[in-house]
C-alpha atoms as a PDB file:
ATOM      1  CA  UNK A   1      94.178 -22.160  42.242  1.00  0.00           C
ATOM      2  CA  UNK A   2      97.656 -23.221  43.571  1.00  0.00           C
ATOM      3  CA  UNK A   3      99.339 -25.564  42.041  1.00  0.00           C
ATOM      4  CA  UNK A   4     100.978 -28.451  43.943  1.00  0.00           C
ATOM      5  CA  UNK A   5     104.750 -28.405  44.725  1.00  0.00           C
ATOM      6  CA  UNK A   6     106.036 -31.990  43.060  1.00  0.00           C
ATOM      7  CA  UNK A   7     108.129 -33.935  45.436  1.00  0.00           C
ATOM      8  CA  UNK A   8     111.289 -35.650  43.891  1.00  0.00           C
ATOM      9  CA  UNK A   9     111.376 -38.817  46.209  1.00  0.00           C
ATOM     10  CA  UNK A  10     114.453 -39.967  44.377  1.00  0.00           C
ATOM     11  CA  UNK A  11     116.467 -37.413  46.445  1.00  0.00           C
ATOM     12  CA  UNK A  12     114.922 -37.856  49.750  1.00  0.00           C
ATOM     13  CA  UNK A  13     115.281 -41.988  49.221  1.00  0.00           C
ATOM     14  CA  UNK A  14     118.995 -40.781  48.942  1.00  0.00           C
ATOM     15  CA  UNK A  15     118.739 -38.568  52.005  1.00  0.00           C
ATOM     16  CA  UNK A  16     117.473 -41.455  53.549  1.00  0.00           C
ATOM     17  CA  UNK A  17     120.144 -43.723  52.600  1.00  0.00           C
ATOM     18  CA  UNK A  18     122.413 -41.556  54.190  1.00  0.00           C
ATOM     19  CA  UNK A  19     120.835 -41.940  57.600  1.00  0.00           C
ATOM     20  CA  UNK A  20     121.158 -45.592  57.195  1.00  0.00           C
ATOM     21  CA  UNK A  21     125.103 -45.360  56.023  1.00  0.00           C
ATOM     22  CA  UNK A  22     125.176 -43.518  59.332  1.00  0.00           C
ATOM     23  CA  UNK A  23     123.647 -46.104  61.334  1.00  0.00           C
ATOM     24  CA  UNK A  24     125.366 -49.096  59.381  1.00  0.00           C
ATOM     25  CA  UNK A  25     129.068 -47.099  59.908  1.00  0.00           C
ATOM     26  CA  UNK A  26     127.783 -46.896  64.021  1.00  0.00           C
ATOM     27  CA  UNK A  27     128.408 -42.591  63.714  1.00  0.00           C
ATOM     28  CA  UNK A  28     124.537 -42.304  64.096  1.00  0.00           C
ATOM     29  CA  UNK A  29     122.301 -44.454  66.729  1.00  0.00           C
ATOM     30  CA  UNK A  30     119.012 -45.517  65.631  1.00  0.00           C
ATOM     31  CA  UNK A  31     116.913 -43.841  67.620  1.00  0.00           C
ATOM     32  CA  UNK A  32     118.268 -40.621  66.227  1.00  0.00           C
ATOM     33  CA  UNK A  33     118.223 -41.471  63.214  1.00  0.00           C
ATOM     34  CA  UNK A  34     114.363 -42.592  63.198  1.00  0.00           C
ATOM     35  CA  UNK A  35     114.021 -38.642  63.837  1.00  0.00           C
ATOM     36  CA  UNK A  36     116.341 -37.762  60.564  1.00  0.00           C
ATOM     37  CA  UNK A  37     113.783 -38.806  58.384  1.00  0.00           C
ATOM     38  CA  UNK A  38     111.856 -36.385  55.968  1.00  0.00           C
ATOM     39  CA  UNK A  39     109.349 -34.561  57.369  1.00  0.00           C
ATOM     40  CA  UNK A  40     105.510 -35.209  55.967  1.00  0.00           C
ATOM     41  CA  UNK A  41     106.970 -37.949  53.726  1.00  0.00           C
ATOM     42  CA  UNK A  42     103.892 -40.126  52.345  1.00  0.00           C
ATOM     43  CA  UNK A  43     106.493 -42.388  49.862  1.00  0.00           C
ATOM     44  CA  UNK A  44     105.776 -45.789  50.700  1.00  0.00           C
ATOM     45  CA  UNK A  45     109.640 -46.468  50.243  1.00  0.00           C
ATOM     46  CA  UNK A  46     110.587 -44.470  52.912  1.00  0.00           C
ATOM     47  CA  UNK A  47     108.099 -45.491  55.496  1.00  0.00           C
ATOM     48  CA  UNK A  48     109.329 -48.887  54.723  1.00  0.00           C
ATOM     49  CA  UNK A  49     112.452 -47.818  55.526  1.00  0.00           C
ATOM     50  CA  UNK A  50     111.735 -46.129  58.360  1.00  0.00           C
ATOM     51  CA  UNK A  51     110.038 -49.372  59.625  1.00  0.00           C
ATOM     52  CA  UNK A  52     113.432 -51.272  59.279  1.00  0.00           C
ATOM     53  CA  UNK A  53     115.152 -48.836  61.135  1.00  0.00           C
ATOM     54  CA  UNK A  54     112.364 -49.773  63.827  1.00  0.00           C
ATOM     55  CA  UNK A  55     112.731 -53.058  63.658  1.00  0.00           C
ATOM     56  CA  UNK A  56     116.561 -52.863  63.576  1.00  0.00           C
ATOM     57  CA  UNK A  57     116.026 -51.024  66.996  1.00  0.00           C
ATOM     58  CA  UNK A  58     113.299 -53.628  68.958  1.00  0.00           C
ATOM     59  CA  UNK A  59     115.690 -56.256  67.855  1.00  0.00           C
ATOM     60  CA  UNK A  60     118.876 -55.351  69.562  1.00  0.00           C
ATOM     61  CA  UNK A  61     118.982 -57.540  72.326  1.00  0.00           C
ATOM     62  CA  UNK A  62     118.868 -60.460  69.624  1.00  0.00           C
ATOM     63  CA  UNK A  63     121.314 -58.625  68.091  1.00  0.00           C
ATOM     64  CA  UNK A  64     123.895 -59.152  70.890  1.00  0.00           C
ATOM     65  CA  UNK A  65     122.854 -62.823  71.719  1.00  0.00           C
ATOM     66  CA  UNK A  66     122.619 -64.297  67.967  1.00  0.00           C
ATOM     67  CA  UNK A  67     125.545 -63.197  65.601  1.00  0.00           C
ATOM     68  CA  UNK A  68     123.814 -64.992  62.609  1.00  0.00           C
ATOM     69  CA  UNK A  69     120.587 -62.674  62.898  1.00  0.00           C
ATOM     70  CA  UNK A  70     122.565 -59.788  63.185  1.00  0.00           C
ATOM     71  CA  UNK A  71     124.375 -60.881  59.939  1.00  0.00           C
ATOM     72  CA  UNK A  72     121.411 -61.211  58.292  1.00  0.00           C
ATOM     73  CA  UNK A  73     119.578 -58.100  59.452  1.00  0.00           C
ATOM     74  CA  UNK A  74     123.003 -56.067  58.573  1.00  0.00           C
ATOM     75  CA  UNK A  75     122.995 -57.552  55.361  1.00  0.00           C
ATOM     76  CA  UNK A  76     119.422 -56.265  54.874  1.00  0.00           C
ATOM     77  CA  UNK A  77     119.772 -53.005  56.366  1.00  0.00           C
ATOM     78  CA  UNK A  78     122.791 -53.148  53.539  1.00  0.00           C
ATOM     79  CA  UNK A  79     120.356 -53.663  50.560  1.00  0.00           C
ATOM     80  CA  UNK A  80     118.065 -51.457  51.756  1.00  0.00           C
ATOM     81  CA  UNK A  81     120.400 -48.761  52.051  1.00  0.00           C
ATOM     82  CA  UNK A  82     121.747 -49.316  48.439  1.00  0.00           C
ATOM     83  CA  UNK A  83     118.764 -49.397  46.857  1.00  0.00           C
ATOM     84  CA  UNK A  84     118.152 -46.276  48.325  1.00  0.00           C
ATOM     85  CA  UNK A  85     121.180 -44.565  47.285  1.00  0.00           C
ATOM     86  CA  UNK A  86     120.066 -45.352  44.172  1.00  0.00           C
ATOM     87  CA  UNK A  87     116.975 -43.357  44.177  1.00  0.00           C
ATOM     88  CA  UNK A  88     115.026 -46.682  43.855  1.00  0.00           C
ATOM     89  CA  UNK A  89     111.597 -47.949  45.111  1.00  0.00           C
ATOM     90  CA  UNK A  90     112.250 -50.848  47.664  1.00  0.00           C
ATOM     91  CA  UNK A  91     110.469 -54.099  46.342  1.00  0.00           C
ATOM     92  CA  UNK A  92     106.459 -54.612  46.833  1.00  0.00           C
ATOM     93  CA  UNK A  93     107.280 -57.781  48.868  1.00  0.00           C
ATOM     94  CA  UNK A  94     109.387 -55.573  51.393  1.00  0.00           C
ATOM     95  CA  UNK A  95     107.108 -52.547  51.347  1.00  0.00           C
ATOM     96  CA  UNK A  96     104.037 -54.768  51.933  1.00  0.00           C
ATOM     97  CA  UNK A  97     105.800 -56.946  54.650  1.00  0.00           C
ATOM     98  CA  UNK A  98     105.111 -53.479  56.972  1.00  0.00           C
ATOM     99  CA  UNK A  99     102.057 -52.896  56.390  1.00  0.00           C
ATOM    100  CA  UNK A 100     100.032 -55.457  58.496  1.00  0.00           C
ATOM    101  CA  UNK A 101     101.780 -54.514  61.331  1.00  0.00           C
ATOM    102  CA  UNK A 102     102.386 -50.396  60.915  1.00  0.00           C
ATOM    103  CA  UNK A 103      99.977 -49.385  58.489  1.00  0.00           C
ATOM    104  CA  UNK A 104     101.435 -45.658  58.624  1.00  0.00           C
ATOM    105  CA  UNK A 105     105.259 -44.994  59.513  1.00  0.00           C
ATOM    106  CA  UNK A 106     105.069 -42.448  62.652  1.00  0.00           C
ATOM    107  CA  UNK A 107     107.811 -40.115  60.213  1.00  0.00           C
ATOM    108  CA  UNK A 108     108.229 -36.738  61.478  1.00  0.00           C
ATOM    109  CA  UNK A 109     105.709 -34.555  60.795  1.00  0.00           C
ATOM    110  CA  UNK A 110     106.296 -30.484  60.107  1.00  0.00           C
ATOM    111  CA  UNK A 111     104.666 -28.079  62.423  1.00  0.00           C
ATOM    112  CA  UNK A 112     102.868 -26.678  59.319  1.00  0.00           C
ATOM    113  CA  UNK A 113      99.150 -27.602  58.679  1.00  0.00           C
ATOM    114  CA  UNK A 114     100.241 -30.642  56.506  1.00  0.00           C
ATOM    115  CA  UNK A 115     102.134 -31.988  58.814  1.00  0.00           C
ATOM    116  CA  UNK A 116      99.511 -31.118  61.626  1.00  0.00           C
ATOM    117  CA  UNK A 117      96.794 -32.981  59.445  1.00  0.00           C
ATOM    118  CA  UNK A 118      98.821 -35.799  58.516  1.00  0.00           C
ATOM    119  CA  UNK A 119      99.465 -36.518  62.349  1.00  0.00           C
ATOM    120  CA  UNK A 120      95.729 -36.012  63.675  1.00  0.00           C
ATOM    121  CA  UNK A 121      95.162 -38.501  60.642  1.00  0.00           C
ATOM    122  CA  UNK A 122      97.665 -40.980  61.962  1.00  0.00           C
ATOM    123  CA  UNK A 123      96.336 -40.446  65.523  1.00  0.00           C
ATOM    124  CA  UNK A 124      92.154 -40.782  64.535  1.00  0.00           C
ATOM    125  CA  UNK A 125      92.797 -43.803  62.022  1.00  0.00           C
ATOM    126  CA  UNK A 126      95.040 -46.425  64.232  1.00  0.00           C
END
């Protein structure tokens, strides 16, 4: 029987935190960034994350019209990013707020049967 590889999600949350340093600091875009993130990545953190970036993205015509909302939406693009950095889980409220909307983040997926599965499974179940 093979055993399964562990996955240390405190370095890939700081992976991910550098995509969103990138995006913050303007020397990434978002879109490209959305495609940065770990491949077959199932840590609720991250998708959460990834959803931000999303919603950071759909929002950027308010961005340009309302420079309170894009204070605010920096400042938690800022938090998320720290928290990140830090290795840490984002809070329950945050990762739940996703959920009704996105149940799964559409995260890159690896070519390998994983990340084949884990994409029919996204495709079949929405």
């Amino acid at each position: 029987m093979q055993k399964r590889k562990s996955v240390d999600y405190r370095k890939l949350r700081k992976q991910v935190a550098k995509i969103f340093i990138g995006v913050l600091t303007e020397k990434i875009n978002v879109s490209y960034a959305l495609t940065c993130f770990p491949k077959d990545c199932d840590d609720k953190t991250i998708n959460a994350s990834w959803h931000a970036l999303c919603h950071l993205e759909a929002d950027e015509d308010i961005r340009v019209k309302d420079n309170m909302y894009k204070k605010e939406q920096d400042e938690y693009i800022e938090f998320i990013a720290y928290t990140l950095e830090k290795g840490e889980e984002l809070p329950e409220n945050i990762i739940n707020s996703y959920i009704p909307f996105h149940p799964d983040a559409l995260t890159p997926n690896s070519h390998k049967l994983k990340g084949i599965i884990h994409t029919l499974k996204k495709f079949l179940c929405c």
